[in-house]
PDB file of N, CA and C in Angstrom:
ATOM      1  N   UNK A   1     123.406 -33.095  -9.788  1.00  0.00           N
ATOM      2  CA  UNK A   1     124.430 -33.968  -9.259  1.00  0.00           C
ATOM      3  C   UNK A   1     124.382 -34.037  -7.729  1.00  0.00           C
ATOM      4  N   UNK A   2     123.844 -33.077  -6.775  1.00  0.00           N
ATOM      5  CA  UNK A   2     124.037 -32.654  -5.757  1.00  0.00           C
ATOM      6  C   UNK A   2     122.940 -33.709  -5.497  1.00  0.00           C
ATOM      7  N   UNK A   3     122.115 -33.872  -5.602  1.00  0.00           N
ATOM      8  CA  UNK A   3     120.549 -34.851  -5.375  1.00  0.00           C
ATOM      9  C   UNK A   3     121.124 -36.294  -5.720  1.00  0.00           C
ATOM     10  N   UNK A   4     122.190 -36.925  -6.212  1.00  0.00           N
ATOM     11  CA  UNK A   4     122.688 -38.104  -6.292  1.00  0.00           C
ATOM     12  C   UNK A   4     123.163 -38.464  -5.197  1.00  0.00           C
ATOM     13  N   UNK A   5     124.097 -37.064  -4.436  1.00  0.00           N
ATOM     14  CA  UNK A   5     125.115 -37.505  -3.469  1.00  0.00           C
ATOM     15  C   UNK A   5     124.245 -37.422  -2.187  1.00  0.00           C
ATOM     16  N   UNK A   6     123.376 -36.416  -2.315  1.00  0.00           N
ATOM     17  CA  UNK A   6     122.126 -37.412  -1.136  1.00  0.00           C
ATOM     18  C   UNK A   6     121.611 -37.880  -0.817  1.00  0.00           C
ATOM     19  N   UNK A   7     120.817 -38.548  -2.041  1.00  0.00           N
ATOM     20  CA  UNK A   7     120.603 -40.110  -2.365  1.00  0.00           C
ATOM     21  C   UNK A   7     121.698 -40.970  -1.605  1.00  0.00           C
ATOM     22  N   UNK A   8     122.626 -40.659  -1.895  1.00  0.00           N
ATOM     23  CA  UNK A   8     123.715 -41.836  -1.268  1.00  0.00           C
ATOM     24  C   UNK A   8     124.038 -41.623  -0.017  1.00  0.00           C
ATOM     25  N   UNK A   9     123.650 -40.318   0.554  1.00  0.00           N
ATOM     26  CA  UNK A   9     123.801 -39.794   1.865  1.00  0.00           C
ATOM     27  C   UNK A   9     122.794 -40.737   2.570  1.00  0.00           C
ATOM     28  N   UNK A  10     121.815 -40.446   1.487  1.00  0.00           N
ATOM     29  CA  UNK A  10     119.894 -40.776   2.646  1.00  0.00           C
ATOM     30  C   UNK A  10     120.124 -42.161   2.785  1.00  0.00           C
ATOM     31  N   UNK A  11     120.903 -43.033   1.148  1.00  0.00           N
ATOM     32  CA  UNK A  11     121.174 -44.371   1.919  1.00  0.00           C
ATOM     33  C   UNK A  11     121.908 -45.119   2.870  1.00  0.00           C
ATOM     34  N   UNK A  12     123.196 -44.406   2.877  1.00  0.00           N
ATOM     35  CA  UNK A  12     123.940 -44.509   4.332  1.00  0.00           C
ATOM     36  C   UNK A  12     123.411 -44.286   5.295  1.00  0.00           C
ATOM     37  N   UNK A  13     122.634 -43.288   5.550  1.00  0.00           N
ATOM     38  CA  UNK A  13     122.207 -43.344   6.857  1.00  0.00           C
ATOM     39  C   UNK A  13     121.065 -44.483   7.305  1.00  0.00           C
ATOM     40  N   UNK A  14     120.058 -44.783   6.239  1.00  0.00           N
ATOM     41  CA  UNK A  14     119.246 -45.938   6.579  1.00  0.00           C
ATOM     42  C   UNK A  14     119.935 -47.235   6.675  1.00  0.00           C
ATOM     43  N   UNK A  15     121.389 -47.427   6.278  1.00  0.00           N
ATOM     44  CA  UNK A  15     121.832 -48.460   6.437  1.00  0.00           C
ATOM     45  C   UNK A  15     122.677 -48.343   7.675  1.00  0.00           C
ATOM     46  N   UNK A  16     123.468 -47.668   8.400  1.00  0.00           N
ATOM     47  CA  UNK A  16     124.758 -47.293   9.291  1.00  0.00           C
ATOM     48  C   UNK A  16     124.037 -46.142  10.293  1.00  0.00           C
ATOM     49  N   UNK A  17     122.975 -45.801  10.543  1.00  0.00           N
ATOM     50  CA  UNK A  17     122.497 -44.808  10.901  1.00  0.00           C
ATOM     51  C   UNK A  17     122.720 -44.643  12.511  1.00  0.00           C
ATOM     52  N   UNK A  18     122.528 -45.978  13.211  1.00  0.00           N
ATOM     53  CA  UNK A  18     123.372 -46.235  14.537  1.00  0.00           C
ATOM     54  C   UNK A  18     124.417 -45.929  14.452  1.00  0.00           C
ATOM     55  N   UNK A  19     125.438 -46.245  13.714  1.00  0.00           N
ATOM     56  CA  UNK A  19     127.581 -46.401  14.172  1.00  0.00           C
ATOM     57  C   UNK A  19     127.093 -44.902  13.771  1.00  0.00           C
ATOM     58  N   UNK A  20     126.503 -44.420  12.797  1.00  0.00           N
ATOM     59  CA  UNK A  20     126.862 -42.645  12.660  1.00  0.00           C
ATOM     60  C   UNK A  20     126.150 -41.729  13.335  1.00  0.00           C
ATOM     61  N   UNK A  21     125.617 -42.451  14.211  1.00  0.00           N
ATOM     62  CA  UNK A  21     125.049 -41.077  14.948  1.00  0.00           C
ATOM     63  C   UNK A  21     126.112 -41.408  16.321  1.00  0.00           C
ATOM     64  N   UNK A  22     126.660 -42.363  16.189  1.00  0.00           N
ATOM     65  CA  UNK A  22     128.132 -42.648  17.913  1.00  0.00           C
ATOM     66  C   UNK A  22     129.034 -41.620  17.355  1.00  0.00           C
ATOM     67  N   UNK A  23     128.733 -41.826  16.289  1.00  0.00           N
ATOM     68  CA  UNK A  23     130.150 -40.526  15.421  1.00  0.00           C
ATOM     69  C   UNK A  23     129.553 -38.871  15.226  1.00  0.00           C
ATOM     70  N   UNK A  24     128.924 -39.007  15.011  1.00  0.00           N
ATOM     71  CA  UNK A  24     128.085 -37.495  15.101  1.00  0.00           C
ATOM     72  C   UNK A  24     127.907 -36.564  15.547  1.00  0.00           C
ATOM     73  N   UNK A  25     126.761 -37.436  16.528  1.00  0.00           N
ATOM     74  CA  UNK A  25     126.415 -36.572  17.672  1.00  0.00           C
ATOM     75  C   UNK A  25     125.530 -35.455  17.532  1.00  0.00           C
ATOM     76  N   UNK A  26     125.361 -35.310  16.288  1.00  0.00           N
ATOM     77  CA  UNK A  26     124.829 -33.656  16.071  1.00  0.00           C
ATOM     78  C   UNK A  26     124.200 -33.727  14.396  1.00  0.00           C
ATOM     79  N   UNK A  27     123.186 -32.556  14.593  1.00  0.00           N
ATOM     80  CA  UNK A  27     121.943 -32.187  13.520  1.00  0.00           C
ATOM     81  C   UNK A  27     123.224 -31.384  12.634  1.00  0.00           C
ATOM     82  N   UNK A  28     123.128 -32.130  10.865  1.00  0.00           N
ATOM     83  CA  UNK A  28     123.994 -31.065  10.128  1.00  0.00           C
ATOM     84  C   UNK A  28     122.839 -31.150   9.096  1.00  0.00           C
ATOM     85  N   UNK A  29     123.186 -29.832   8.663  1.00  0.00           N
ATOM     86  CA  UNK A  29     122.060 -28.829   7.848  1.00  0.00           C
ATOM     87  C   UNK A  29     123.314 -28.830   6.174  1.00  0.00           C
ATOM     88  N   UNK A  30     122.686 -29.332   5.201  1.00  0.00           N
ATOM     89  CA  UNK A  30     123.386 -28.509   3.964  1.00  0.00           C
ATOM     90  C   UNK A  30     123.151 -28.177   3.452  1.00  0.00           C
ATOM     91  N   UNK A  31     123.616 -26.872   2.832  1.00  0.00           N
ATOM     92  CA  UNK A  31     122.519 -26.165   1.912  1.00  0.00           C
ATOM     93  C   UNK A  31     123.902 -26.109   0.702  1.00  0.00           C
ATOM     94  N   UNK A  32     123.434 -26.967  -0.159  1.00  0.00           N
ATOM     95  CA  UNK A  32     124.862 -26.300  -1.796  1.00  0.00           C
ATOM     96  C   UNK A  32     123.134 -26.138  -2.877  1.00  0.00           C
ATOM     97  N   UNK A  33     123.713 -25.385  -2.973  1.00  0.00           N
ATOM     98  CA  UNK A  33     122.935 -24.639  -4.521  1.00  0.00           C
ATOM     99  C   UNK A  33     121.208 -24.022  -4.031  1.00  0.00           C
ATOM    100  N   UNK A  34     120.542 -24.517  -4.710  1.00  0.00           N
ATOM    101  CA  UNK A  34     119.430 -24.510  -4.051  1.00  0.00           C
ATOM    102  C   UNK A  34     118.773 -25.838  -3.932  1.00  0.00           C
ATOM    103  N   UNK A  35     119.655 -26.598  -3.745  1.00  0.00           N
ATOM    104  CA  UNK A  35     119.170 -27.936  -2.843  1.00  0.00           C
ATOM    105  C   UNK A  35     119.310 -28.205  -0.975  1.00  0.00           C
ATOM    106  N   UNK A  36     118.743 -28.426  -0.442  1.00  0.00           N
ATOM    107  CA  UNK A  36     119.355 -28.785   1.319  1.00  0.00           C
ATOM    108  C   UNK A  36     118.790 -30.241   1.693  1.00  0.00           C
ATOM    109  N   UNK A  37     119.674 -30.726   2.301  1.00  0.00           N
ATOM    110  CA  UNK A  37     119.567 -31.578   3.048  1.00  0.00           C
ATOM    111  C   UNK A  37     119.818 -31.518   4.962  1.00  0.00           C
ATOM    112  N   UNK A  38     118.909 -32.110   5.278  1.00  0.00           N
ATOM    113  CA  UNK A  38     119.124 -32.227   7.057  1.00  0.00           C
ATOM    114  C   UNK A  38     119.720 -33.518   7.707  1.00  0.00           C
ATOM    115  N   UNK A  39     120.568 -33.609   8.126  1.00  0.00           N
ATOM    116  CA  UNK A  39     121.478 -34.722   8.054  1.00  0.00           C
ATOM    117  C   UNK A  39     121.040 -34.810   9.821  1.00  0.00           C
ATOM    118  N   UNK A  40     120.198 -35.831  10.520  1.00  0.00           N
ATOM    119  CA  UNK A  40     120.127 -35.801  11.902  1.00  0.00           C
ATOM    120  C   UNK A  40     120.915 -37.125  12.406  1.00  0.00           C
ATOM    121  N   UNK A  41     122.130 -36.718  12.683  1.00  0.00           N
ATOM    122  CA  UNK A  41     122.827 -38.150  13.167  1.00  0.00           C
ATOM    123  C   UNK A  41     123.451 -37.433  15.533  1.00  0.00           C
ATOM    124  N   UNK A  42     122.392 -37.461  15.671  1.00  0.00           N
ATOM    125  CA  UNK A  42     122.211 -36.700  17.110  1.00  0.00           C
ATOM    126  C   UNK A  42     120.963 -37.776  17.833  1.00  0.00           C
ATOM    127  N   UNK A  43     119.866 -37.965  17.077  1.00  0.00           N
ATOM    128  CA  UNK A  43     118.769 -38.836  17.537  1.00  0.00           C
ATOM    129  C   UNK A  43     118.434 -39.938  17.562  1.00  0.00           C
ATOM    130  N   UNK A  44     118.130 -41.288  17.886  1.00  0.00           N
ATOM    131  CA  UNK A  44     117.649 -42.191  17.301  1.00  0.00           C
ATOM    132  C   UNK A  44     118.587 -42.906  16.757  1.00  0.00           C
ATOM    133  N   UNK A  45     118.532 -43.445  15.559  1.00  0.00           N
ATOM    134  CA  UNK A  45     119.202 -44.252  14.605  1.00  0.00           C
ATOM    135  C   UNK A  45     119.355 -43.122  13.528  1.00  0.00           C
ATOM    136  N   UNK A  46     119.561 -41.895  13.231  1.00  0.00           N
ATOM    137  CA  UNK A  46     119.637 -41.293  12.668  1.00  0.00           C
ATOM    138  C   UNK A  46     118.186 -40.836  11.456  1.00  0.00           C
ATOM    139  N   UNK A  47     118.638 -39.778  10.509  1.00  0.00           N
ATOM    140  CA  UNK A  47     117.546 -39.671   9.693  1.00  0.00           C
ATOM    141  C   UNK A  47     117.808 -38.675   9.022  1.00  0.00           C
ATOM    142  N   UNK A  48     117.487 -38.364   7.979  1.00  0.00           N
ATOM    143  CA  UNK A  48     117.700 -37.207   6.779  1.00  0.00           C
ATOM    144  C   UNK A  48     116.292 -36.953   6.243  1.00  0.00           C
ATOM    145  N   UNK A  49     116.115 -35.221   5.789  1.00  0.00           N
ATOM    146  CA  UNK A  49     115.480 -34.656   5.140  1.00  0.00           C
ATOM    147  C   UNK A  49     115.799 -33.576   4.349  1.00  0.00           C
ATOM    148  N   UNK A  50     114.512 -33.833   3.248  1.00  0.00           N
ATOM    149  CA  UNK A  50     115.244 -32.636   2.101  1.00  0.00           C
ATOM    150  C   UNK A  50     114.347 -31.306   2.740  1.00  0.00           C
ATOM    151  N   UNK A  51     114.865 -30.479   2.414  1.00  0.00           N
ATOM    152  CA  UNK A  51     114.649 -29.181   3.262  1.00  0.00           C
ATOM    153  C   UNK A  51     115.549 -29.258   4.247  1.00  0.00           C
ATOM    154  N   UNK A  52     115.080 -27.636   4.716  1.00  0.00           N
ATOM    155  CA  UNK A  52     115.381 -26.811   6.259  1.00  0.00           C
ATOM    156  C   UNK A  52     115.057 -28.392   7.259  1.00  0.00           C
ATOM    157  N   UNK A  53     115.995 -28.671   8.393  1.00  0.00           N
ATOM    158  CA  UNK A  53     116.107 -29.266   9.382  1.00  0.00           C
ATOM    159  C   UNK A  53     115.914 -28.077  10.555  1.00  0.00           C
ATOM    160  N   UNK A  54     115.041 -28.862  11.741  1.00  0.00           N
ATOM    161  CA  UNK A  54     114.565 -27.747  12.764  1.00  0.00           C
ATOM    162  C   UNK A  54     116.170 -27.924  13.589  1.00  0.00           C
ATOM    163  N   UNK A  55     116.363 -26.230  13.768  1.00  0.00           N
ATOM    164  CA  UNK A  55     117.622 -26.335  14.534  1.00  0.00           C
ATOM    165  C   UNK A  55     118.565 -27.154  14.746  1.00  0.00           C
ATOM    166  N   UNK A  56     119.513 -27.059  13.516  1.00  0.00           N
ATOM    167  CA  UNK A  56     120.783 -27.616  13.114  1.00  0.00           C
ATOM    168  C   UNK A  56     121.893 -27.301  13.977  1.00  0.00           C
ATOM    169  N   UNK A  57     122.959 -28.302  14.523  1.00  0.00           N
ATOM    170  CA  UNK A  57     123.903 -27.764  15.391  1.00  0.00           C
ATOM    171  C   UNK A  57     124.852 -27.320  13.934  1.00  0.00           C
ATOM    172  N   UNK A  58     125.131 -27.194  13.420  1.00  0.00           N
ATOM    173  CA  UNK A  58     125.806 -26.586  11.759  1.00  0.00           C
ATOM    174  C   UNK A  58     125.244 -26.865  10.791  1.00  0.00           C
ATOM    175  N   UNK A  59     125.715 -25.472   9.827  1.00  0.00           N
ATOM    176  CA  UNK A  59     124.831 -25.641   8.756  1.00  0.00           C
ATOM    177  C   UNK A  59     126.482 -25.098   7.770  1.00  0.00           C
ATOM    178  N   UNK A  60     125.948 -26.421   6.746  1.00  0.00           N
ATOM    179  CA  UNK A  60     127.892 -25.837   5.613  1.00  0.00           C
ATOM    180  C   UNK A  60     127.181 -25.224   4.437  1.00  0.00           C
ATOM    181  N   UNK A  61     127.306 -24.249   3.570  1.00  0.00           N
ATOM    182  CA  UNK A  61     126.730 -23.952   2.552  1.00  0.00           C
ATOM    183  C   UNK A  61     127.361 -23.670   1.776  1.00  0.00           C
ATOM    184  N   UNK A  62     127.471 -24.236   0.193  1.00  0.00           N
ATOM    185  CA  UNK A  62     128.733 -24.348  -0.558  1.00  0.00           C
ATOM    186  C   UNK A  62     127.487 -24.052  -2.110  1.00  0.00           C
ATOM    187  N   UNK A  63     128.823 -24.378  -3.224  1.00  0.00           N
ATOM    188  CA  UNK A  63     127.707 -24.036  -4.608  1.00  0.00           C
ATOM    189  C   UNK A  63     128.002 -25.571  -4.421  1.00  0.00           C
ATOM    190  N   UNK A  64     127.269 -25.957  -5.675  1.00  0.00           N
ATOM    191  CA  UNK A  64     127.097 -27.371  -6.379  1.00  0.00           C
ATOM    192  C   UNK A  64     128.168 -27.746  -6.879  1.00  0.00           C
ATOM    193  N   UNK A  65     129.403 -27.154  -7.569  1.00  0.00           N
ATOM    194  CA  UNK A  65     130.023 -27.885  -8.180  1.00  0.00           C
ATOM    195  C   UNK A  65     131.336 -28.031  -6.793  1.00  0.00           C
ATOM    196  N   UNK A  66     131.407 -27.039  -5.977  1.00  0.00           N
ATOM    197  CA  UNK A  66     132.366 -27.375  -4.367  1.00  0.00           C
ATOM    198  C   UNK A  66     131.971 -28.632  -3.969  1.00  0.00           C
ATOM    199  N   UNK A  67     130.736 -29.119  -4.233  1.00  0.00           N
ATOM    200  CA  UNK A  67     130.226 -30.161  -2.956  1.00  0.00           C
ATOM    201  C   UNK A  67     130.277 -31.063  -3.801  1.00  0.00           C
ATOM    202  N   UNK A  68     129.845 -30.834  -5.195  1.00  0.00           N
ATOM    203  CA  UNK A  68     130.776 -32.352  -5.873  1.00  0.00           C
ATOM    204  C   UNK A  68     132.009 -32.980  -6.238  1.00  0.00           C
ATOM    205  N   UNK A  69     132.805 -32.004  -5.571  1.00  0.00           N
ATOM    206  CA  UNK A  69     134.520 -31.870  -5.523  1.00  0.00           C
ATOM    207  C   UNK A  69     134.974 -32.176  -4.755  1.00  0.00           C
ATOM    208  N   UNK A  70     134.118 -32.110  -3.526  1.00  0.00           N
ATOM    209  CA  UNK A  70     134.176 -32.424  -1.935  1.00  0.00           C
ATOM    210  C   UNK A  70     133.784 -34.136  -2.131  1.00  0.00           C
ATOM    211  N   UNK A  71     133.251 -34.193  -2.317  1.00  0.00           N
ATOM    212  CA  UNK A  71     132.355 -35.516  -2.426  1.00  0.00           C
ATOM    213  C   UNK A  71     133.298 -36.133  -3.012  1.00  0.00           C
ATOM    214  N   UNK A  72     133.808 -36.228  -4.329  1.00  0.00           N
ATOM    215  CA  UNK A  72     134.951 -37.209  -5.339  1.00  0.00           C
ATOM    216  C   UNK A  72     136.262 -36.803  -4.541  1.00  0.00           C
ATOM    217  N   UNK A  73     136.246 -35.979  -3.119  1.00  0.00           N
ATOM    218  CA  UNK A  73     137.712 -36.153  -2.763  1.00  0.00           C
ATOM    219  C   UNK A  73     138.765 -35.601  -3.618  1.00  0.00           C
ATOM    220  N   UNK A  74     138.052 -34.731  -4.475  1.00  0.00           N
ATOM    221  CA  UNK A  74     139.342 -33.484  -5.056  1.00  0.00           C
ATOM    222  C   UNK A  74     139.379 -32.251  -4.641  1.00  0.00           C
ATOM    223  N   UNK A  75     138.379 -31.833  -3.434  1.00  0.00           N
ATOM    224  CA  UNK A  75     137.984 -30.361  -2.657  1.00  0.00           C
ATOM    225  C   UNK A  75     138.363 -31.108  -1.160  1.00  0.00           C
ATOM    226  N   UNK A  76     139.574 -30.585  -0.639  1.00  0.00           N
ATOM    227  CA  UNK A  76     139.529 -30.775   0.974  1.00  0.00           C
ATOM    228  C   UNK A  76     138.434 -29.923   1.774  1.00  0.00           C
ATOM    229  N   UNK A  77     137.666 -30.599   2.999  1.00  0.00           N
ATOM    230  CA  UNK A  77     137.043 -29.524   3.256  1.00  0.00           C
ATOM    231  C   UNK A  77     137.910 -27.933   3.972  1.00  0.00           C
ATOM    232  N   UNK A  78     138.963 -28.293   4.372  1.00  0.00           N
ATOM    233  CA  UNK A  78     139.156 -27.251   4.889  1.00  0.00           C
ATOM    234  C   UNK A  78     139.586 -26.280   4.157  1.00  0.00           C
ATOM    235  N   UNK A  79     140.072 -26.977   2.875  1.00  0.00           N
ATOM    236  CA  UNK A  79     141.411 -25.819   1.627  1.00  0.00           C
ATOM    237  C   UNK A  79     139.547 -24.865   1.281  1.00  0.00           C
ATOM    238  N   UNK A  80     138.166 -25.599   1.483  1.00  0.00           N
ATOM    239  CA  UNK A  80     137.407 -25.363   0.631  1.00  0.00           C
ATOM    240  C   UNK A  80     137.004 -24.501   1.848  1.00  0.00           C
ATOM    241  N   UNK A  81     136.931 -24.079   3.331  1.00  0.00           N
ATOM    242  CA  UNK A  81     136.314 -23.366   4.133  1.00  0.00           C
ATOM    243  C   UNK A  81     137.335 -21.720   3.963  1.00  0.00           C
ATOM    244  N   UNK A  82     138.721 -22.339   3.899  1.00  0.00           N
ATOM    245  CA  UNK A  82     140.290 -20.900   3.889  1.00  0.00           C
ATOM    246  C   UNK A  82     139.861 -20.238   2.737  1.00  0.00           C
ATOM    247  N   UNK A  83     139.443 -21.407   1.474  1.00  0.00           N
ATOM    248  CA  UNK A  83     138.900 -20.442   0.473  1.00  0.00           C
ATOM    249  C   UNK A  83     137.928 -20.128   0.118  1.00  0.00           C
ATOM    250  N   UNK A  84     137.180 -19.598   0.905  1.00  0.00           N
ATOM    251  CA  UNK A  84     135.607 -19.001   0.600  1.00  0.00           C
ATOM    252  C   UNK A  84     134.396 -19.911   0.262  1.00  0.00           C
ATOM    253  N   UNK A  85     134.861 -20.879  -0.061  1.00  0.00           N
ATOM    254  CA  UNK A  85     133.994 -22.042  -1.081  1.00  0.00           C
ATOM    255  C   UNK A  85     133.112 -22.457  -0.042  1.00  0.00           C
ATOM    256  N   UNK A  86     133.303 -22.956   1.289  1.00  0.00           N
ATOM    257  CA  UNK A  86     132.609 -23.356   2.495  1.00  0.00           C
ATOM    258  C   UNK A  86     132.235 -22.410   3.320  1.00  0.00           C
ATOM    259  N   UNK A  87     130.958 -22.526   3.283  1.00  0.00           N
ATOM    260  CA  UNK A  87     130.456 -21.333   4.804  1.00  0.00           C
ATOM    261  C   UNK A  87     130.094 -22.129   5.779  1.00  0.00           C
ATOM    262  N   UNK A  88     130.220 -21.758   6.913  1.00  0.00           N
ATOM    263  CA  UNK A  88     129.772 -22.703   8.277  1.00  0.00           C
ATOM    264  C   UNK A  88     129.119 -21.574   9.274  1.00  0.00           C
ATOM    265  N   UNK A  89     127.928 -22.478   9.214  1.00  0.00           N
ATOM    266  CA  UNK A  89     127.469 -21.084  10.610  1.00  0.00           C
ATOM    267  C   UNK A  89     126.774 -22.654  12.033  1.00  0.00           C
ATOM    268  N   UNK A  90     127.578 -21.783  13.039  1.00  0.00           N
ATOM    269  CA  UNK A  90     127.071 -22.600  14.141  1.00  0.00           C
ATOM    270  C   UNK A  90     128.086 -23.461  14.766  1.00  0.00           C
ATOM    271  N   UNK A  91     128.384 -24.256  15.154  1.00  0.00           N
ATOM    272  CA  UNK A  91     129.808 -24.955  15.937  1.00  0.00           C
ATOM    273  C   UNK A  91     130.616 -25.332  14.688  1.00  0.00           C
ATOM    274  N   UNK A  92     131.366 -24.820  14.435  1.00  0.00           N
ATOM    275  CA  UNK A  92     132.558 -25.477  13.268  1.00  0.00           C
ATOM    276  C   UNK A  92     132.840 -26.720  13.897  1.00  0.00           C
ATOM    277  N   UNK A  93     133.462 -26.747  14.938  1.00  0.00           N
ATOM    278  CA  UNK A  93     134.097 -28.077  15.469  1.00  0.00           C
ATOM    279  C   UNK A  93     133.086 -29.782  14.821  1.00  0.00           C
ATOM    280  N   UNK A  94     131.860 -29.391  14.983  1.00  0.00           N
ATOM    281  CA  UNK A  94     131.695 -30.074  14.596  1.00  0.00           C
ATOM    282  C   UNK A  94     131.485 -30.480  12.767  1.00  0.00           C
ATOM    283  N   UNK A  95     131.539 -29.886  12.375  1.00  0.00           N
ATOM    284  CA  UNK A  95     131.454 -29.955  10.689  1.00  0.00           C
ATOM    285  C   UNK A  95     132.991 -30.627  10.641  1.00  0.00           C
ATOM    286  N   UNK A  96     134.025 -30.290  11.276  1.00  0.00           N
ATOM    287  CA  UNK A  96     135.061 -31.571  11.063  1.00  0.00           C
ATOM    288  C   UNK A  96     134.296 -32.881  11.475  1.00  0.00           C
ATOM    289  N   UNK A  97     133.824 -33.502  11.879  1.00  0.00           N
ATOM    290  CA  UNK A  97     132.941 -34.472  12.527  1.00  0.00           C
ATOM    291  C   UNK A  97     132.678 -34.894  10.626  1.00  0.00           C
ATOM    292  N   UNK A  98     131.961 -34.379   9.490  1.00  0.00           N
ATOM    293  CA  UNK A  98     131.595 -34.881   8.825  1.00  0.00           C
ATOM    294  C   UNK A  98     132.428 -35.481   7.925  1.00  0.00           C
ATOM    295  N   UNK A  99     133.760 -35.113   7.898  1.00  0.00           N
ATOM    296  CA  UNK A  99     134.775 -35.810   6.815  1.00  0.00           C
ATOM    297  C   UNK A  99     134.828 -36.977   7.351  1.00  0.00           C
ATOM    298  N   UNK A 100     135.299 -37.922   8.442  1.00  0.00           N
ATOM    299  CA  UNK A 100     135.298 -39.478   8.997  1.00  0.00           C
ATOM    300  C   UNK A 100     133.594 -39.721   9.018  1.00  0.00           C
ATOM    301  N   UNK A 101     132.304 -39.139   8.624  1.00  0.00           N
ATOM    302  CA  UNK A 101     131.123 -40.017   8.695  1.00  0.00           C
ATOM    303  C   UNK A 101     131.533 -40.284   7.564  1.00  0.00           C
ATOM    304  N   UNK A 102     131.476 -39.026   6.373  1.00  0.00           N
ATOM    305  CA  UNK A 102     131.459 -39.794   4.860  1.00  0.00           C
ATOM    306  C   UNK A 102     132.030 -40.696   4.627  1.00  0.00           C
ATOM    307  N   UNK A 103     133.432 -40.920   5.257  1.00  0.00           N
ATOM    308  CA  UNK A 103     134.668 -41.916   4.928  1.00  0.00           C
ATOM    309  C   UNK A 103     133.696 -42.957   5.526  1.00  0.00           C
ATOM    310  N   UNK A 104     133.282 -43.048   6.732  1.00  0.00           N
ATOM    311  CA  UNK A 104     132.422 -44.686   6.770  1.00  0.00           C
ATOM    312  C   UNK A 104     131.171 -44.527   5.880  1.00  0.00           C
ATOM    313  N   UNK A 105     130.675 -44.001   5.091  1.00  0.00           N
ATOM    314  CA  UNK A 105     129.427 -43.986   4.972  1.00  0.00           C
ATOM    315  C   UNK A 105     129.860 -44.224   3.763  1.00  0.00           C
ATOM    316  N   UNK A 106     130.621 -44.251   3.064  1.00  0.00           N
ATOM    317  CA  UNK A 106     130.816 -44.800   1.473  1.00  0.00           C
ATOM    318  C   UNK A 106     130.751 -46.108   1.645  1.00  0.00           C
TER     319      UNK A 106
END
């Protein structure tokens, strides 16, 4: 399920990849399950890869079924960081940054 919602990630960004990197600003790394994605909305017109991204300004690491809870908007991210469910290593500040990309990126 987790490989759908980056599918839809990888297509937002090839479509909106300019307006989301004005919003960005910064390399996010995700790692849920043993899938990752590199979310680069810091460079360019943006760009995503599966794997490790070289030096991520944050990296969120959750299981699979958090990030598809997160995703359908029944996991807040933050109720999901207070309760263990979200790990963040590296500038938190910006991992708030990713709840308003998704909201444009749907």
């Amino acid at each position: 399920m987790s490989k759908a919602i980056f599918d839809q990630i990888e297509a937002a960004v090839k479509a909106k990849g300019a307006e989301l990197v004005k919003m960005g600003g910064a390399v996010f790394q995700l790692n849920v399950g043993n899938d990752k994605l590199c979310i680069d909305l810091k460079n360019g017109s943006g760009s995503t890869k599966r794997g490790d991204g070289d030096k991520p300004d944050v990296t969120l690491t959750m299981k699979e079924e958090d990030f598809v809870a997160m995703a359908a908007g029944k996991l807040d991210g933050m109720q999901a960081f207070m309760g263990g469910k979200l790990k963040i290593a590296g500038n938190m500040m910006l991992a708030q940054k990713l709840g308003p990309i998704s909201e444009s990126a749907r």
